[in-house]
N, C-alpha and C. Protein backbone atom coordinates (compact mmCIF):
# COMPACT_ATOMS: atom_id res chain seq x y z
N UNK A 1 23.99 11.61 2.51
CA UNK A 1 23.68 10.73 3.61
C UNK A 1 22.58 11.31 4.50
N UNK A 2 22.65 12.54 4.15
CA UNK A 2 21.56 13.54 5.40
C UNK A 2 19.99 12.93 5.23
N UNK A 3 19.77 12.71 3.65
CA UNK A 3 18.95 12.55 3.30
C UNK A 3 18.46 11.19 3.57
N UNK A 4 19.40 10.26 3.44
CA UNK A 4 19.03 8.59 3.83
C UNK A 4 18.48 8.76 5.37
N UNK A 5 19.18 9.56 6.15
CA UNK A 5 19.05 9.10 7.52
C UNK A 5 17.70 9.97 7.69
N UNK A 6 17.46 10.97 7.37
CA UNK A 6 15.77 11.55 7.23
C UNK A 6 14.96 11.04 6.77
N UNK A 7 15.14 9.71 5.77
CA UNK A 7 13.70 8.95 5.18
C UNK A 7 13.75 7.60 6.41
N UNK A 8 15.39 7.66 6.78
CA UNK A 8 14.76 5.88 8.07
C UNK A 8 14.35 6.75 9.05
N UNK A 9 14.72 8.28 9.44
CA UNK A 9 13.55 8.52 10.72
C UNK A 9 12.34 8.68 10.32
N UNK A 10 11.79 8.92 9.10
CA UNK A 10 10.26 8.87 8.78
C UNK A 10 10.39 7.61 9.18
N UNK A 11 10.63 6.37 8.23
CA UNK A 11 10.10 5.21 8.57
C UNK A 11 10.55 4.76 9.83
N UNK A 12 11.00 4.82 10.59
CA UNK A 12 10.67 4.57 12.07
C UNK A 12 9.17 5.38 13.08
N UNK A 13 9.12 6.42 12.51
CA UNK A 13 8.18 6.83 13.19
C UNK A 13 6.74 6.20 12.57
N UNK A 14 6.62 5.71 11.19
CA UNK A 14 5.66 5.26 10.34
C UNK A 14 5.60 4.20 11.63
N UNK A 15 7.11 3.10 11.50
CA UNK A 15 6.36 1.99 12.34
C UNK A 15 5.80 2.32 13.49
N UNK A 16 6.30 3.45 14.35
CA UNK A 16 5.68 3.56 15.84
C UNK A 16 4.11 3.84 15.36
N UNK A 17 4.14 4.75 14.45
CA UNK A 17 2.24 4.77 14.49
C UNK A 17 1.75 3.75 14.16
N UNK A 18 2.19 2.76 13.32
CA UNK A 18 1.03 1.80 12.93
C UNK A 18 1.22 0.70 14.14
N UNK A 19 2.32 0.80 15.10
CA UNK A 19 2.10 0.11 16.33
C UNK A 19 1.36 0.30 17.38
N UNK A 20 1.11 2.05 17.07
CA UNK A 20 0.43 2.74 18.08
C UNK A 20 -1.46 2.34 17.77
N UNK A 21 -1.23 2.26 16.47
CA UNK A 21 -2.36 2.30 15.87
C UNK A 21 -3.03 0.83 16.36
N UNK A 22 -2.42 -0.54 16.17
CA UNK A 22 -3.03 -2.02 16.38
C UNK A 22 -3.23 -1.53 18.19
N UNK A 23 -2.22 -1.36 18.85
CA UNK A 23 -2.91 -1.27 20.84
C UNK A 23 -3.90 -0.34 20.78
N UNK A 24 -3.88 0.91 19.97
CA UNK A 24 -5.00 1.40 20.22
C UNK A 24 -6.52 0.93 20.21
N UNK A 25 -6.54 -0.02 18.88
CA UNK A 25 -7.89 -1.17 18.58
C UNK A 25 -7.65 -1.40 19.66
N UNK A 26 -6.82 -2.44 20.44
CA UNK A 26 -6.81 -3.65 20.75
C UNK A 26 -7.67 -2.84 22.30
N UNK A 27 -7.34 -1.51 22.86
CA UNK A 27 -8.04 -0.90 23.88
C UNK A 27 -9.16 -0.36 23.47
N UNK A 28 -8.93 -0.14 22.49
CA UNK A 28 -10.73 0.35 22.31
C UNK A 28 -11.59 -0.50 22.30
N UNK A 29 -11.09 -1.53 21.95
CA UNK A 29 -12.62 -3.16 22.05
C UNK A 29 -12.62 -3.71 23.26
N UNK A 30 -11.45 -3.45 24.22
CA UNK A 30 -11.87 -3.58 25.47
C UNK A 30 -12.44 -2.67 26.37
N UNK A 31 -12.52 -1.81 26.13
CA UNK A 31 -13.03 -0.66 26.84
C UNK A 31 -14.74 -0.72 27.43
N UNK A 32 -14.97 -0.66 28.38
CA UNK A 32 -16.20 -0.90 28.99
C UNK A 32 -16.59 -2.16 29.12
N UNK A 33 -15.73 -3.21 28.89
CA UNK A 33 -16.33 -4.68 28.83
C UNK A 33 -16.14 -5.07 30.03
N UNK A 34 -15.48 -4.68 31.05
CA UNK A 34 -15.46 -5.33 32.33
C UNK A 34 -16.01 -4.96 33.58
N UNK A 35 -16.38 -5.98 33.72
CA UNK A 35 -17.81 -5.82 35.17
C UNK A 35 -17.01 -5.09 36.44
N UNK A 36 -15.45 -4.86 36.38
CA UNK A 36 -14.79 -3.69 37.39
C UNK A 36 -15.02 -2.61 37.04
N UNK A 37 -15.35 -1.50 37.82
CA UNK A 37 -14.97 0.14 37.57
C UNK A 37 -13.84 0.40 37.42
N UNK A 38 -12.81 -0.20 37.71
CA UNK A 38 -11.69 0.01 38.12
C UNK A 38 -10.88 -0.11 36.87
N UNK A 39 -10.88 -1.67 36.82
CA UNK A 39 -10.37 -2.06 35.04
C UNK A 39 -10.90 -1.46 33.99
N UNK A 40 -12.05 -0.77 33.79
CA UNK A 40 -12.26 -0.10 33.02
C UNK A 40 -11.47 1.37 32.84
N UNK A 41 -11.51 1.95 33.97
CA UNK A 41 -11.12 2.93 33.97
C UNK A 41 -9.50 3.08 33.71
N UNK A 42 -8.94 2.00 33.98
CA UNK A 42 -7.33 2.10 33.62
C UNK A 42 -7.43 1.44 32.18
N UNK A 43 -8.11 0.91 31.77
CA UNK A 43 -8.83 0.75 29.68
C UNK A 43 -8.67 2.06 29.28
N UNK A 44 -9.68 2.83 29.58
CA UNK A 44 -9.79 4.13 29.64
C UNK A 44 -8.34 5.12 29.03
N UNK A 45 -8.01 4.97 30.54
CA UNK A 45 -6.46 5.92 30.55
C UNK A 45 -5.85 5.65 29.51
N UNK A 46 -5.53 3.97 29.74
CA UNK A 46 -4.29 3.35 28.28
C UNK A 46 -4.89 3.76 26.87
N UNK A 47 -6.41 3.46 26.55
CA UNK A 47 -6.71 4.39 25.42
C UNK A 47 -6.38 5.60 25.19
N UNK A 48 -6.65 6.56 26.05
CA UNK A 48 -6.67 8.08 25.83
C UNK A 48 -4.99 8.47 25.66
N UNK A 49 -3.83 7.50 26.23
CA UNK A 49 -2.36 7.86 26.52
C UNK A 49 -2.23 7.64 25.14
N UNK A 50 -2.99 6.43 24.50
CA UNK A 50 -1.96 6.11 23.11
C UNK A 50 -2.44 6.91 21.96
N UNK A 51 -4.06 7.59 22.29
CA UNK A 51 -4.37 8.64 20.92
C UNK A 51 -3.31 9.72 21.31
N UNK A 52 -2.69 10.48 22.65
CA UNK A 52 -2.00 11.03 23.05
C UNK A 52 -0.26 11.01 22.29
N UNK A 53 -0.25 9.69 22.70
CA UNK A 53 1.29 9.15 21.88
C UNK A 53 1.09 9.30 20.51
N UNK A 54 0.08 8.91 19.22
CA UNK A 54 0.02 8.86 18.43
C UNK A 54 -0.06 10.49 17.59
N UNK A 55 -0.80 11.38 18.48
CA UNK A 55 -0.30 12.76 18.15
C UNK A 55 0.83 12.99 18.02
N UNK A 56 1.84 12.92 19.31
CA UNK A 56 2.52 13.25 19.31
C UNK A 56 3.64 12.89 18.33
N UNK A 57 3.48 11.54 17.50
CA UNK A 57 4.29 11.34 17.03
C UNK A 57 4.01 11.56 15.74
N UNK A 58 2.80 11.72 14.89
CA UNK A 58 2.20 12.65 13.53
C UNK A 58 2.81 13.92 13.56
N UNK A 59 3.07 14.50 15.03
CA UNK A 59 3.77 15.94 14.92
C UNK A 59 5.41 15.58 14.55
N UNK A 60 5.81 14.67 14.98
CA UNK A 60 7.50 14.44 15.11
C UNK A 60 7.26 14.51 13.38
N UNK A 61 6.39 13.58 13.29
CA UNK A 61 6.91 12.99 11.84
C UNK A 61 6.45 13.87 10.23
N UNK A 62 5.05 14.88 10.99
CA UNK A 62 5.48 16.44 10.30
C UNK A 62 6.67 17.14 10.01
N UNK A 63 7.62 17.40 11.61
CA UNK A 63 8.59 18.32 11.56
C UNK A 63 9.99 17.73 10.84
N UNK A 64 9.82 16.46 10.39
CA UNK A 64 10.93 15.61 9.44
C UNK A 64 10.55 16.07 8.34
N UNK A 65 9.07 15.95 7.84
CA UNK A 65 8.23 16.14 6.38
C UNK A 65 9.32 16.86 5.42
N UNK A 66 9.54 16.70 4.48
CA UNK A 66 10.37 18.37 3.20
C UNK A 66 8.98 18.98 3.30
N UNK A 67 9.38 20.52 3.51
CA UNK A 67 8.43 21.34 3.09
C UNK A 67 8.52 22.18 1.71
N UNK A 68 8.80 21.12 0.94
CA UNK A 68 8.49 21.64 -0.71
C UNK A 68 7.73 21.78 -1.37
N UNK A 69 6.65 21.42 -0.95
CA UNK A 69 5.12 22.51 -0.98
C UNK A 69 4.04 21.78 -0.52
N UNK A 70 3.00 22.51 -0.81
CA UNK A 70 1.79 22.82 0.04
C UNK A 70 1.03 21.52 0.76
N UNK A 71 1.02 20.17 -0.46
CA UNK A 71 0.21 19.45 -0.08
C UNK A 71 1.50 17.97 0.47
N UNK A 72 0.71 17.25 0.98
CA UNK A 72 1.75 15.98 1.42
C UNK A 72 2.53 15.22 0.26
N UNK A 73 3.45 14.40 0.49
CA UNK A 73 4.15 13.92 -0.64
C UNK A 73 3.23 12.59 -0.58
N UNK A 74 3.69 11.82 -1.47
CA UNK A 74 3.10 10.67 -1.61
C UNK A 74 3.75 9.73 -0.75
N UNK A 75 4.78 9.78 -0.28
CA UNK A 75 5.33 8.79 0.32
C UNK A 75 4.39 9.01 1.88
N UNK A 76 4.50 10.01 2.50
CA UNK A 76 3.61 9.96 3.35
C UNK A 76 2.22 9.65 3.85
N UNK A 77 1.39 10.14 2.19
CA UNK A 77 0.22 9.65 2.43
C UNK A 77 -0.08 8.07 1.95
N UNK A 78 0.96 6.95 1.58
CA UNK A 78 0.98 5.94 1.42
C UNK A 78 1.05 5.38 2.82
N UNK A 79 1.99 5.83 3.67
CA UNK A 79 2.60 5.39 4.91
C UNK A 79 0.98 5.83 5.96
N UNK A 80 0.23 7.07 5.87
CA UNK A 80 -0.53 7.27 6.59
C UNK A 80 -2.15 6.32 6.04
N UNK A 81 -2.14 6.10 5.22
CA UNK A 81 -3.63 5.30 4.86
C UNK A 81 -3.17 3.90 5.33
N UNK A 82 -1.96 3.31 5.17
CA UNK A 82 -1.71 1.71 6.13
C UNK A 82 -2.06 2.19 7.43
N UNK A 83 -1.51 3.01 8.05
CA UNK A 83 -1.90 3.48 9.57
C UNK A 83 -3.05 3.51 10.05
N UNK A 84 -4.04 4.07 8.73
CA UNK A 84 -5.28 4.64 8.94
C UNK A 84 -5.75 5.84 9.57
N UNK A 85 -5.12 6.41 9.39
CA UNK A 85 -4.96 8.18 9.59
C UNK A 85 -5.49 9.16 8.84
């Protein structure tokens, strides 16, 4: 069972990145488009928080990884090219 419940926390964290991944577009194409300093600059922030979040959660979803050797498994690098990672 140890093992079931370690592949749904990969795939939960898969979905947080590729959720992290669509707001991140969705702030980066807004970014600088508005005639406020202001609104831009909180564009800005929300961009920079979610490349922030999205680290952080490539690290979570490292420290789940099997480390049975050197290079990534396939299941991961299937899950990371939908992401675009």
């Amino acid at each position: 069972m140890s093992e079931d419940y370690d592949h749904g926390r990969r795939d939960g964290l898969r979905l947080a990145l590729a959720i992290l991944a669509a707001e991140e577009a969705k702030w980066e194409a807004l970014r600088g488009e508005s005639p406020s300093w202001r609104t831009n600059a909180i564009r800005e922030v929300r961009y920079k928080t979610l490349q922030v979040a999205q680290k952080r959660v490539q690290t979570a979803l490292n420290r789940l990884t099997p480390k049975s050797g050197t290079s990534i498994t396939a299941e991961l690098a299937s899950a990371l090219d939908k992401v675009g990672l």
